[in-house]
C-alpha atoms as a PDB file:
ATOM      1  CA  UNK A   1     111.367 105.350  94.490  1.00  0.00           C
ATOM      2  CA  UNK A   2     113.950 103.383  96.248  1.00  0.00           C
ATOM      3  CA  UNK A   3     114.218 100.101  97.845  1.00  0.00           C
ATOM      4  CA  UNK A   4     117.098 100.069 100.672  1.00  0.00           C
ATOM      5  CA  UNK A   5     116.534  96.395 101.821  1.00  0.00           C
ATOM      6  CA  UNK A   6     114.702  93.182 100.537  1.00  0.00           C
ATOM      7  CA  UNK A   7     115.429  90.113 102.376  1.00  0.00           C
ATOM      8  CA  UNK A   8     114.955  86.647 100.696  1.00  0.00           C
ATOM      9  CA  UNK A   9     113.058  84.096 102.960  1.00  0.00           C
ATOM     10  CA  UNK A  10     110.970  80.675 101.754  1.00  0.00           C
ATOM     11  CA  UNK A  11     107.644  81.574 103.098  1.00  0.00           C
ATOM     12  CA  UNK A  12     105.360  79.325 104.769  1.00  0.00           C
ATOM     13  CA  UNK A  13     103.884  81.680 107.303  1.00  0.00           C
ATOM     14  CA  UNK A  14     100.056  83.629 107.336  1.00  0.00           C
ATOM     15  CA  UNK A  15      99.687  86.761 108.223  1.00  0.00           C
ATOM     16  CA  UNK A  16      96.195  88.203 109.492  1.00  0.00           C
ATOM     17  CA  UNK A  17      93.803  90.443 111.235  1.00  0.00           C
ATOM     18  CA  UNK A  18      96.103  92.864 109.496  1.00  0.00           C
ATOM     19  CA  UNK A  19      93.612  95.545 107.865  1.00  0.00           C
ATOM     20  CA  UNK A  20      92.623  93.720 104.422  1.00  0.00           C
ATOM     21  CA  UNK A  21      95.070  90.845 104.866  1.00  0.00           C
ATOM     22  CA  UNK A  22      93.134  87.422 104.798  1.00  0.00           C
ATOM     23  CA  UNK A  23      94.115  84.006 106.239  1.00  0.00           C
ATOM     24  CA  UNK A  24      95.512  82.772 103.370  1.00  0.00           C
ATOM     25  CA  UNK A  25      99.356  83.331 102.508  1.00  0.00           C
ATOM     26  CA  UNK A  26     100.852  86.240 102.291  1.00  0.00           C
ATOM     27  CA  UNK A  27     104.540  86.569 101.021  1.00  0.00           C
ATOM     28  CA  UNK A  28     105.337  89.591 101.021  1.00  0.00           C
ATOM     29  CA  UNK A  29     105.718  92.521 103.679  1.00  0.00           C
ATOM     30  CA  UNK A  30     106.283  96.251 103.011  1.00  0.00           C
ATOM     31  CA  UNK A  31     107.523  98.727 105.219  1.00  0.00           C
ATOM     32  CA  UNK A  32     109.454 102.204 105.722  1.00  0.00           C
ATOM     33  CA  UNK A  33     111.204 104.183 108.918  1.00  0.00           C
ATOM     34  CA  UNK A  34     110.100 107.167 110.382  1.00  0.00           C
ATOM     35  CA  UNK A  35     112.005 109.884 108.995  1.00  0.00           C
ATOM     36  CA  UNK A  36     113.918 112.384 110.708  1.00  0.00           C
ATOM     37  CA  UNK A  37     111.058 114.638 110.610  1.00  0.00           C
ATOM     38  CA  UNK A  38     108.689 112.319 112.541  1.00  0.00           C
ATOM     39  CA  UNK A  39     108.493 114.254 115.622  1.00  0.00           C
ATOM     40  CA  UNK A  40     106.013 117.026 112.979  1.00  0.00           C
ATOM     41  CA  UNK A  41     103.603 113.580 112.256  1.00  0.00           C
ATOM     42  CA  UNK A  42      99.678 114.447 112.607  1.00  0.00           C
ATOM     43  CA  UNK A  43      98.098 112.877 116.055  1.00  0.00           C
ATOM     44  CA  UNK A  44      95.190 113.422 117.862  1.00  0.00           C
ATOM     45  CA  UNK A  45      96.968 113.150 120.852  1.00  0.00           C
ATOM     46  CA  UNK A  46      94.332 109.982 121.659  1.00  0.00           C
ATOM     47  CA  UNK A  47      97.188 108.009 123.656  1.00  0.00           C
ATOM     48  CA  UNK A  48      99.400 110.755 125.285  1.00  0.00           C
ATOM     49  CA  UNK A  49      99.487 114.416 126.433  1.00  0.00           C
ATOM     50  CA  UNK A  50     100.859 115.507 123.530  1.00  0.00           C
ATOM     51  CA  UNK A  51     104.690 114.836 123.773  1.00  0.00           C
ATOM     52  CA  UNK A  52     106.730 114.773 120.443  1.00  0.00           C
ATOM     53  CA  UNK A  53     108.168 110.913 120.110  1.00  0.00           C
ATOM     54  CA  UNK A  54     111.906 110.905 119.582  1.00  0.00           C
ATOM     55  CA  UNK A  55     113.537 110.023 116.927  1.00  0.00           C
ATOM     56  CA  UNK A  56     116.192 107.568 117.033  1.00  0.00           C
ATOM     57  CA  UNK A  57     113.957 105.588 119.673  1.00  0.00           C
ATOM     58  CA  UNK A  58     111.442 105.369 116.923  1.00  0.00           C
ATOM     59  CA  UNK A  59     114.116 104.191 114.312  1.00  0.00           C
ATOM     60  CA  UNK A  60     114.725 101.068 117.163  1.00  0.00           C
ATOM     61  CA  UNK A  61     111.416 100.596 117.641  1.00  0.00           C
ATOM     62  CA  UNK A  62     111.187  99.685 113.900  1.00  0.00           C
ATOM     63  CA  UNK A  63     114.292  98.047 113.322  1.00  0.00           C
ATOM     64  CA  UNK A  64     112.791  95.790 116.170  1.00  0.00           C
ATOM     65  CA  UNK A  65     109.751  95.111 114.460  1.00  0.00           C
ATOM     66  CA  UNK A  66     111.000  94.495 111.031  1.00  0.00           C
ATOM     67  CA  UNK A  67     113.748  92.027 112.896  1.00  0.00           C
ATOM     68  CA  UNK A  68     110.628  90.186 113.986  1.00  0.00           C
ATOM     69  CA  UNK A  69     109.100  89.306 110.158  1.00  0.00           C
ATOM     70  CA  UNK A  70     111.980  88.628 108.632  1.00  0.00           C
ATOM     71  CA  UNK A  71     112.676  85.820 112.006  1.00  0.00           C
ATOM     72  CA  UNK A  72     109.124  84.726 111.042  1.00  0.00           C
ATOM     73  CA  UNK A  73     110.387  84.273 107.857  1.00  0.00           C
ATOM     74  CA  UNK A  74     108.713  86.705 105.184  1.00  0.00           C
ATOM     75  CA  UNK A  75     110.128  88.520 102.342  1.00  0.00           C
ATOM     76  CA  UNK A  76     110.290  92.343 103.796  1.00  0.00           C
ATOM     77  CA  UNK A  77     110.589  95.053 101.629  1.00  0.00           C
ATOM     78  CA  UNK A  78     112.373  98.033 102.988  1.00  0.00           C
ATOM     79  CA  UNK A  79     111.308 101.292 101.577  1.00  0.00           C
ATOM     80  CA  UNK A  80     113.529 104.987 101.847  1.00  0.00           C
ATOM     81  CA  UNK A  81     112.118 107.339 104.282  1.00  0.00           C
ATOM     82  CA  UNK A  82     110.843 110.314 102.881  1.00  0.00           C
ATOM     83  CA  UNK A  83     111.517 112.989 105.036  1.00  0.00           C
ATOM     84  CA  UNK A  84     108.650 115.775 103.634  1.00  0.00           C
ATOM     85  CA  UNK A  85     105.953 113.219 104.916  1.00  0.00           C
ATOM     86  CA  UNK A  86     106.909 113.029 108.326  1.00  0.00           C
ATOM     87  CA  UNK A  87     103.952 110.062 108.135  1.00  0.00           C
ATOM     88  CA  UNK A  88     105.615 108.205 105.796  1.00  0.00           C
ATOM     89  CA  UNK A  89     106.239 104.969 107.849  1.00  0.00           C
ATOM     90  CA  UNK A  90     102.458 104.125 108.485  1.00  0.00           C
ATOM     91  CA  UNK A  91     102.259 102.654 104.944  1.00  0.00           C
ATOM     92  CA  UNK A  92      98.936 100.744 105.898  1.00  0.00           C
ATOM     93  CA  UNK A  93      97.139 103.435 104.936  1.00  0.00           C
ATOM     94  CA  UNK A  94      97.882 104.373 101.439  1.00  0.00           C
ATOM     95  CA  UNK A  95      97.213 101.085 100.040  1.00  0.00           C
ATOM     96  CA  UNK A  96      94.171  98.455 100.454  1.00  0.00           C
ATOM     97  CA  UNK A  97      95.243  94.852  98.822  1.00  0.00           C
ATOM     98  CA  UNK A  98      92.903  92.061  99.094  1.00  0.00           C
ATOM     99  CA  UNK A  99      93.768  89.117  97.795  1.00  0.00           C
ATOM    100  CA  UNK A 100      96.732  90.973  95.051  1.00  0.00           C
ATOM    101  CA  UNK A 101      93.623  93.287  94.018  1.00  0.00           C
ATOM    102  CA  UNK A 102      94.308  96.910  94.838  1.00  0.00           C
ATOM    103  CA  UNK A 103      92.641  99.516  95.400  1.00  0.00           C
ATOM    104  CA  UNK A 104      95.033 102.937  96.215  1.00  0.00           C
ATOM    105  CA  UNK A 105      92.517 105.519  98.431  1.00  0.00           C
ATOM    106  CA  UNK A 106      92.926 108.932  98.643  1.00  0.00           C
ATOM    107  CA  UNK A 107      93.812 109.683 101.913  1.00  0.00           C
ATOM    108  CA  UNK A 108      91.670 111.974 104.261  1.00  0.00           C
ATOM    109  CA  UNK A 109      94.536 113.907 105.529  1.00  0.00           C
ATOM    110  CA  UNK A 110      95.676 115.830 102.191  1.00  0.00           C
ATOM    111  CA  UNK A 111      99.659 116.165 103.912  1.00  0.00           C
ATOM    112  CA  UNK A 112      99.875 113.156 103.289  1.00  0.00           C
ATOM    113  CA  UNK A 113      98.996 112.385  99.600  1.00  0.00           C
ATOM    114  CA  UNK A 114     102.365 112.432  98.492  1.00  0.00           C
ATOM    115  CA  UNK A 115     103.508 109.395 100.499  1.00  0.00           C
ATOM    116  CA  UNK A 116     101.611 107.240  98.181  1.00  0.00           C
ATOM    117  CA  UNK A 117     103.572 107.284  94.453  1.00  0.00           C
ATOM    118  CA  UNK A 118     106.952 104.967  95.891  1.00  0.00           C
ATOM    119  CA  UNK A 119     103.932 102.343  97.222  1.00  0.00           C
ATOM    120  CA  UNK A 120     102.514 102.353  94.017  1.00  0.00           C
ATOM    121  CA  UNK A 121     105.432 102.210  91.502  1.00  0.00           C
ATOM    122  CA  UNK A 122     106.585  99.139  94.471  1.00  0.00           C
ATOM    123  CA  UNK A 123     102.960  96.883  94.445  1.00  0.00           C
ATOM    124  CA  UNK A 124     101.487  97.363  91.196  1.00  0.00           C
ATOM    125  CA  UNK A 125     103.716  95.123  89.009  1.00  0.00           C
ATOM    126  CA  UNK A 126     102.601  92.148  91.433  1.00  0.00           C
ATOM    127  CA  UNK A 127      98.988  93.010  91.360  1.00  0.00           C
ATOM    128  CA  UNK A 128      95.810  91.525  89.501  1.00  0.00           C
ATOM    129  CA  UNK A 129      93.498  94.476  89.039  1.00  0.00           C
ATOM    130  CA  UNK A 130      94.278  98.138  90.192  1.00  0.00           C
ATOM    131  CA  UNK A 131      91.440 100.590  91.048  1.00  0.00           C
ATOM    132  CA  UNK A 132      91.455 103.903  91.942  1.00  0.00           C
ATOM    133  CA  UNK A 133      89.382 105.938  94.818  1.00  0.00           C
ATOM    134  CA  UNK A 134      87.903 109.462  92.960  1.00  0.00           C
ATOM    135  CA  UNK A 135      86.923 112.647  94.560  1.00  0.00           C
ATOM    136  CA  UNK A 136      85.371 113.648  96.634  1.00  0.00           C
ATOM    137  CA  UNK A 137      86.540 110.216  98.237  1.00  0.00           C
ATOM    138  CA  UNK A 138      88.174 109.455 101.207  1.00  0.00           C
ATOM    139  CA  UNK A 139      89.189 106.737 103.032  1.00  0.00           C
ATOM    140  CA  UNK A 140      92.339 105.429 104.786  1.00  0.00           C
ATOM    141  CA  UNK A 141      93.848 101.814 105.237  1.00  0.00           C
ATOM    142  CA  UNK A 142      93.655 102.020 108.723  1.00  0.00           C
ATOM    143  CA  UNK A 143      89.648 101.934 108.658  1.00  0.00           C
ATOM    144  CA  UNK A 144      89.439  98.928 107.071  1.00  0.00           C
ATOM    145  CA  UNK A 145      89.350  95.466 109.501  1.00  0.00           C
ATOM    146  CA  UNK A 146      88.849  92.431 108.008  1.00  0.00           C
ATOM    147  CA  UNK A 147      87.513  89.751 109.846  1.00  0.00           C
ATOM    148  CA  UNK A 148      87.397  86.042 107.880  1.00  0.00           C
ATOM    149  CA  UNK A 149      86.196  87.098 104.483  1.00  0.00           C
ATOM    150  CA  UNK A 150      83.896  89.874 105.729  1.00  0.00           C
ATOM    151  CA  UNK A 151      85.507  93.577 105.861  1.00  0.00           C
ATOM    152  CA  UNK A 152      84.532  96.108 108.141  1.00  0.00           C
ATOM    153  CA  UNK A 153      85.090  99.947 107.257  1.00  0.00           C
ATOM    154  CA  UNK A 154      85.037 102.604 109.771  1.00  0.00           C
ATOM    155  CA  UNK A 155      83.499 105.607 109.175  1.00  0.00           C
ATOM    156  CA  UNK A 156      85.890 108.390 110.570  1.00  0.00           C
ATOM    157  CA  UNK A 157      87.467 111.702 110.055  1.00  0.00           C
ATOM    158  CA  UNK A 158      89.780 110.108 107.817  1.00  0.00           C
ATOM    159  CA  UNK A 159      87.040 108.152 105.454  1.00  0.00           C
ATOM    160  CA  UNK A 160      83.957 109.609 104.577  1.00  0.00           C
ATOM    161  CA  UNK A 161      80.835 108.280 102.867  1.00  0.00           C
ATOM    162  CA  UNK A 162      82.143 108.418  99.067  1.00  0.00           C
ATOM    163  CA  UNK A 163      85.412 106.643  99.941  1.00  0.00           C
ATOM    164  CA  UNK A 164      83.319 104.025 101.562  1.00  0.00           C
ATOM    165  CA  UNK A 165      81.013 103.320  98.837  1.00  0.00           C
ATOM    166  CA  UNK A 166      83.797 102.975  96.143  1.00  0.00           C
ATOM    167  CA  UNK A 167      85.486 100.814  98.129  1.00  0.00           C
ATOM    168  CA  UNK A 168      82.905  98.077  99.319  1.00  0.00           C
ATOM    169  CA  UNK A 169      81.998  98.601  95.041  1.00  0.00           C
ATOM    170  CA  UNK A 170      85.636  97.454  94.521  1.00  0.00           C
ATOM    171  CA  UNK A 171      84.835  94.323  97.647  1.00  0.00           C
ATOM    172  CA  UNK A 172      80.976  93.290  95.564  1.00  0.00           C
ATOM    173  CA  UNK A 173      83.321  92.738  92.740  1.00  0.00           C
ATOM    174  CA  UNK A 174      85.496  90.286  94.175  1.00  0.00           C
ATOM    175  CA  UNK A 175      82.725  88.772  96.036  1.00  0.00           C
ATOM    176  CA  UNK A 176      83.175  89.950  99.353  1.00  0.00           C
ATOM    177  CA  UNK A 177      80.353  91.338 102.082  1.00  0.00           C
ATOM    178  CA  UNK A 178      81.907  94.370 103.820  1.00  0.00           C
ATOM    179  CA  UNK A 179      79.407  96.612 106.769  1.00  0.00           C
ATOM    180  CA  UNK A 180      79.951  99.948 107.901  1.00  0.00           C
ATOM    181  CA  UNK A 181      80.800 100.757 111.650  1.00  0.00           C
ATOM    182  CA  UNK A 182      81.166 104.310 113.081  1.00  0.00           C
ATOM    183  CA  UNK A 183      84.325 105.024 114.624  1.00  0.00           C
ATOM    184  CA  UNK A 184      83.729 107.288 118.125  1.00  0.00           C
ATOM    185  CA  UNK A 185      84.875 111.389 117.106  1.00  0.00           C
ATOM    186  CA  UNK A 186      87.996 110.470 119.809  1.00  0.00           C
ATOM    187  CA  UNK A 187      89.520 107.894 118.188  1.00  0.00           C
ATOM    188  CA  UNK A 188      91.585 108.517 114.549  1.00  0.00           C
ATOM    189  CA  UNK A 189      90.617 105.157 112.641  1.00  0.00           C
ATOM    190  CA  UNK A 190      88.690 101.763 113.147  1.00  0.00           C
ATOM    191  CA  UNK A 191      92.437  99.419 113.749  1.00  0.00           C
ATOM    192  CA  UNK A 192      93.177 102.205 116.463  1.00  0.00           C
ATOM    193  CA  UNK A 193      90.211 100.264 118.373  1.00  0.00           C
ATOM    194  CA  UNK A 194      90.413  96.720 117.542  1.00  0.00           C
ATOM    195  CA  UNK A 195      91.923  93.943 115.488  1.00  0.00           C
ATOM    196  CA  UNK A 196      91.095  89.793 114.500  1.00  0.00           C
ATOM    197  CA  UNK A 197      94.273  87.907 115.564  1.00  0.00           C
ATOM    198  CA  UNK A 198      92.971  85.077 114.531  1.00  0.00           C
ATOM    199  CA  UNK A 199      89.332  84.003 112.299  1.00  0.00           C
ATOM    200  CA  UNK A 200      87.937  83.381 115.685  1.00  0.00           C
ATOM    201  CA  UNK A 201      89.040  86.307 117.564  1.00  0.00           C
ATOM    202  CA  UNK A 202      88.208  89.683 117.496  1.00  0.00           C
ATOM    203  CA  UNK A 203      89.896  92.509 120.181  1.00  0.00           C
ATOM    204  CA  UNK A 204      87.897  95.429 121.587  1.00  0.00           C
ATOM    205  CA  UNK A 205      87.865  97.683 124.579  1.00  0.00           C
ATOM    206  CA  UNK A 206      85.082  96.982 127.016  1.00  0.00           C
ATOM    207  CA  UNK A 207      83.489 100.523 126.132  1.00  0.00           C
ATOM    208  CA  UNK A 208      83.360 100.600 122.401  1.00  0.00           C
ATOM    209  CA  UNK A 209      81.437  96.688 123.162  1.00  0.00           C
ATOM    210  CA  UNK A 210      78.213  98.433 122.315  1.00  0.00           C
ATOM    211  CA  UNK A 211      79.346 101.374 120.242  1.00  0.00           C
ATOM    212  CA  UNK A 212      81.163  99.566 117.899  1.00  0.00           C
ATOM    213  CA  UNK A 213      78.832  98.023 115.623  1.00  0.00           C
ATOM    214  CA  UNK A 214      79.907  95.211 113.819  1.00  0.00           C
ATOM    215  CA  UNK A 215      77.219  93.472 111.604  1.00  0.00           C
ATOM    216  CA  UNK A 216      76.695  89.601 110.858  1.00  0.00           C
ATOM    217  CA  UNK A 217      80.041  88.759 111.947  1.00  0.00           C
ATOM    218  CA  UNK A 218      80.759  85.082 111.103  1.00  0.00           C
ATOM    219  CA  UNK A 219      79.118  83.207 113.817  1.00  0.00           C
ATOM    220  CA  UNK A 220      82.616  81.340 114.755  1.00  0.00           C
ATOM    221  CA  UNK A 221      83.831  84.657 115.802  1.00  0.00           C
ATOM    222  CA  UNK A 222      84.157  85.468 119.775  1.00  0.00           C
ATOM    223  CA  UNK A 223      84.285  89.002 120.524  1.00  0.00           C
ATOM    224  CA  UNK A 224      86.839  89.527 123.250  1.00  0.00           C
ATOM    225  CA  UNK A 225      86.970  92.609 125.350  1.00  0.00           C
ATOM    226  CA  UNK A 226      89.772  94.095 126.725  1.00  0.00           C
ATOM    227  CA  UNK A 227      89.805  97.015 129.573  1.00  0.00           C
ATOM    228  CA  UNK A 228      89.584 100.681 127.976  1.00  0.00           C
ATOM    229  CA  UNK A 229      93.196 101.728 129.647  1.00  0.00           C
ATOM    230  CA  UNK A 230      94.928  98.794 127.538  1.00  0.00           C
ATOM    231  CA  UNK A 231      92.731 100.379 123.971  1.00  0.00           C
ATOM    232  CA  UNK A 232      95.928 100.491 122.278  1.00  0.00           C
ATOM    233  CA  UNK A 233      96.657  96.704 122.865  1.00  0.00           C
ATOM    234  CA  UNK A 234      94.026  95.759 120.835  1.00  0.00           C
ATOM    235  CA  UNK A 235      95.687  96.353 117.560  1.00  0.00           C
ATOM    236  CA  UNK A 236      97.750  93.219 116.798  1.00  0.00           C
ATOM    237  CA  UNK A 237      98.890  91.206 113.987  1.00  0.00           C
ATOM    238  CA  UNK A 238      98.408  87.584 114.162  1.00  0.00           C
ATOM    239  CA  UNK A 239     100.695  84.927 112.573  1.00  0.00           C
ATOM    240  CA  UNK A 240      99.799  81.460 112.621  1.00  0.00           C
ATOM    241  CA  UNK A 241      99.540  80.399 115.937  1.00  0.00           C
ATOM    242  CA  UNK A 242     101.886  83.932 116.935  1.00  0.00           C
ATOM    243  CA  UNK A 243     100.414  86.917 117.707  1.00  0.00           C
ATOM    244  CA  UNK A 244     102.544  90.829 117.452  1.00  0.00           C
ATOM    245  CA  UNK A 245     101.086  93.159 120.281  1.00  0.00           C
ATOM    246  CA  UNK A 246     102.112  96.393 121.572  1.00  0.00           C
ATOM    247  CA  UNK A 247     104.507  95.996 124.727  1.00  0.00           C
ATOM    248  CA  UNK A 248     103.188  97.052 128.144  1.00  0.00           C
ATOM    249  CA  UNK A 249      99.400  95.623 127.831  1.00  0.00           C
ATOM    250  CA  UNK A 250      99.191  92.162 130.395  1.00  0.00           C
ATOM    251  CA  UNK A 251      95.735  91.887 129.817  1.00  0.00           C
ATOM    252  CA  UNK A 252      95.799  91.732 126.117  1.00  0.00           C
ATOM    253  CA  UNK A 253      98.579  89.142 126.528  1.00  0.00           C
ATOM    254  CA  UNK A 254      96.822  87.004 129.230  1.00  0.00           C
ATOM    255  CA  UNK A 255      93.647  86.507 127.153  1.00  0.00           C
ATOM    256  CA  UNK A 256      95.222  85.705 124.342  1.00  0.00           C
ATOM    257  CA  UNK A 257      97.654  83.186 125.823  1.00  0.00           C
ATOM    258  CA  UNK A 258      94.303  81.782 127.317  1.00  0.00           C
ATOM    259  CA  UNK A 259      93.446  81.003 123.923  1.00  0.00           C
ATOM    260  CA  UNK A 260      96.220  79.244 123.052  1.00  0.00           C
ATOM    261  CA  UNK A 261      98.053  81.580 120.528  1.00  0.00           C
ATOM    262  CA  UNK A 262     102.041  82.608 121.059  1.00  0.00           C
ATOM    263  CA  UNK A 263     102.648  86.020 122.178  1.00  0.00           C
ATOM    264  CA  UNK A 264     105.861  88.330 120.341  1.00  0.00           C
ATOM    265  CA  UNK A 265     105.667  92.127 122.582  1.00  0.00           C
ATOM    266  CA  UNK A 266     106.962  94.484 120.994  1.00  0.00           C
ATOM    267  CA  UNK A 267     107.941  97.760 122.135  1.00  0.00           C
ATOM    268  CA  UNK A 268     105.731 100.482 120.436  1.00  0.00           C
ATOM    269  CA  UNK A 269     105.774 103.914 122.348  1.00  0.00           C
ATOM    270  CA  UNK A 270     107.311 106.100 120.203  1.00  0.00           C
ATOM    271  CA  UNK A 271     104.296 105.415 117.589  1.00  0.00           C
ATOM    272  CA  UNK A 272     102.284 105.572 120.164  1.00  0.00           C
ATOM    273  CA  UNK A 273     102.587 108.928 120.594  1.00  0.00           C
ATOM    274  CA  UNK A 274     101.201 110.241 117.012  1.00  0.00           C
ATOM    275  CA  UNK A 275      98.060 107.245 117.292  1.00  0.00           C
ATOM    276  CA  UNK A 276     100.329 104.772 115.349  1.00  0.00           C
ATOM    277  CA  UNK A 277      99.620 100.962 115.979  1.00  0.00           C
ATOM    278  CA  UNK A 278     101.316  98.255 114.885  1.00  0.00           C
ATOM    279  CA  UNK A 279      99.044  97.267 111.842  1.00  0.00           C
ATOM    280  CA  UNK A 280      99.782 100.863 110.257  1.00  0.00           C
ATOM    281  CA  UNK A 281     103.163 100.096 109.750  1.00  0.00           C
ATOM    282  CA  UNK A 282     103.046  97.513 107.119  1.00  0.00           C
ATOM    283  CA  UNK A 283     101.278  96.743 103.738  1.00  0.00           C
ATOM    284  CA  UNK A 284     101.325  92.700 102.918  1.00  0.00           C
ATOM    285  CA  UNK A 285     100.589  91.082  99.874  1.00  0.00           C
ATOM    286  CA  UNK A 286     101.350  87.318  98.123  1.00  0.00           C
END
């Protein structure tokens, strides 16, 4: 495992509507470039027709975005590519942390398995309690939303029934309620469809509004629709009174604004193309 960068920053910023990330602090920000080999990463093809993303644009892309946390002022932790996991930057998914508890799943897609042991020999020394997802389980970062102190877990091709269950078992132990929503076949995970910028807030395209189903949400929540062609801006990462979202999507950035919360675009196509969002690239933690 090796560290290539760790910047030093007093923190006194609070990262959310990133997968298990609450609204409390959070310190500490992990992340890792696409390797040379990212043009081979697994997609679905959900946001393009297919094309390969290229390489060095991708490397821009997220030196851009890792420019923008340590501005914001958290500690960012920059991990070596590993070029035999051409997935290897969407670190969201091999880890869930709530609240410094962790819980490492075993991802659905067995290629990449491998991407996890650097993430764990990096995050377990600052953890409370580590806990372990068993076969036949499955489940990925990426279908986990967590909105307030309720979690949401998507039901997908990447997270089946058994991962599920052991992880809302590791949730009842800490005390938290967590529902189960089925993710549509065309879609990869849950944060590919939506995100919670904020405690109040929570982004959706207008036709997952009744397929989604997302149980006893906290009754200060609004439920904010966006139009189907701008699905991909409605994964964001909310900071303070900031919100991160995907460049290119005006609606996404006009209702927000309308709510009174800071907009930072970022430019995202290259990720794009293999169904990566801007929540899968990090992992946070206090």
């Amino acid at each position: 495992m090796s560290i290539i960068y760790q910047s030093k920053h007093k923190i006194t910023l609070f990262p959310r509507g990133v997968s298990t990330s609450s609204h409390s602090d959070k310190k500490n920000i992990i992340v890792r470039p696409p390797p040379k080999s990212f043009a081979n990463a697994l997609t679905t093809s959900q946001f393009t027709n297919g094309e390969k993303p290229d390489y060095q644009l991708a490397v821009k892309q997220h030196n851009e975005y890792v420019e923008t946390f340590k501005k914001l002022g958290l500690n960012v932790i920059v991990l070596e590519s590993e070029e035999e996991y051409p997935d290897c930057c969407f670190v969201e998914d091999q880890a869930l942390i709530v609240d410094n508890h962790v819980f490492f799943p075993i991802p659905g897609a067995p290629s990449r398995r491998g991407e996890q042991k650097s993430i764990i020999q990096t995050i377990t020394p600052y953890m409370k309690s580590i806990h372990w997802c068993k076969e036949p389980g499955k489940i990925d970062g990426g279908d986990v939303v967590r909105v307030g102190d309720k979690f949401y877990i998507g039901k997908s091709k990447r997270s089946n029934n058994e991962g599920i269950s052991q992880f809302q078992d590791f949730l009842t132990k800490l005390n938290f309620e967590s529902y189960i929503v089925n993710v549509p076949d065309y879609s990869l995970h849950l944060t590919t469809l939506c995100s919670s910028p904020n405690s109040n807030l929570l982004l959706i395209p207008e036709s997952c509004k009744n397929d989604l189903k997302f149980q006893n949400l906290p009754t200060s929540v609004e439920i904010v629709t966006i139009p189907d062609d701008e699905t991909y801006g409605c994964n964001t990462i909310g900071i303070d009174n900031k919100v991160i979202i995907s460049e290119g999507y005006p609606t996404v950035k006009k209702k927000l604004i309308e709510k009174g919360l800071e907009i930072i675009e970022l430019p995202m196509s290259e990720f794009r193309a293999v169904d990566g969002s801007l929540t899968c690239l990090s992992l946070f933690y206090q």
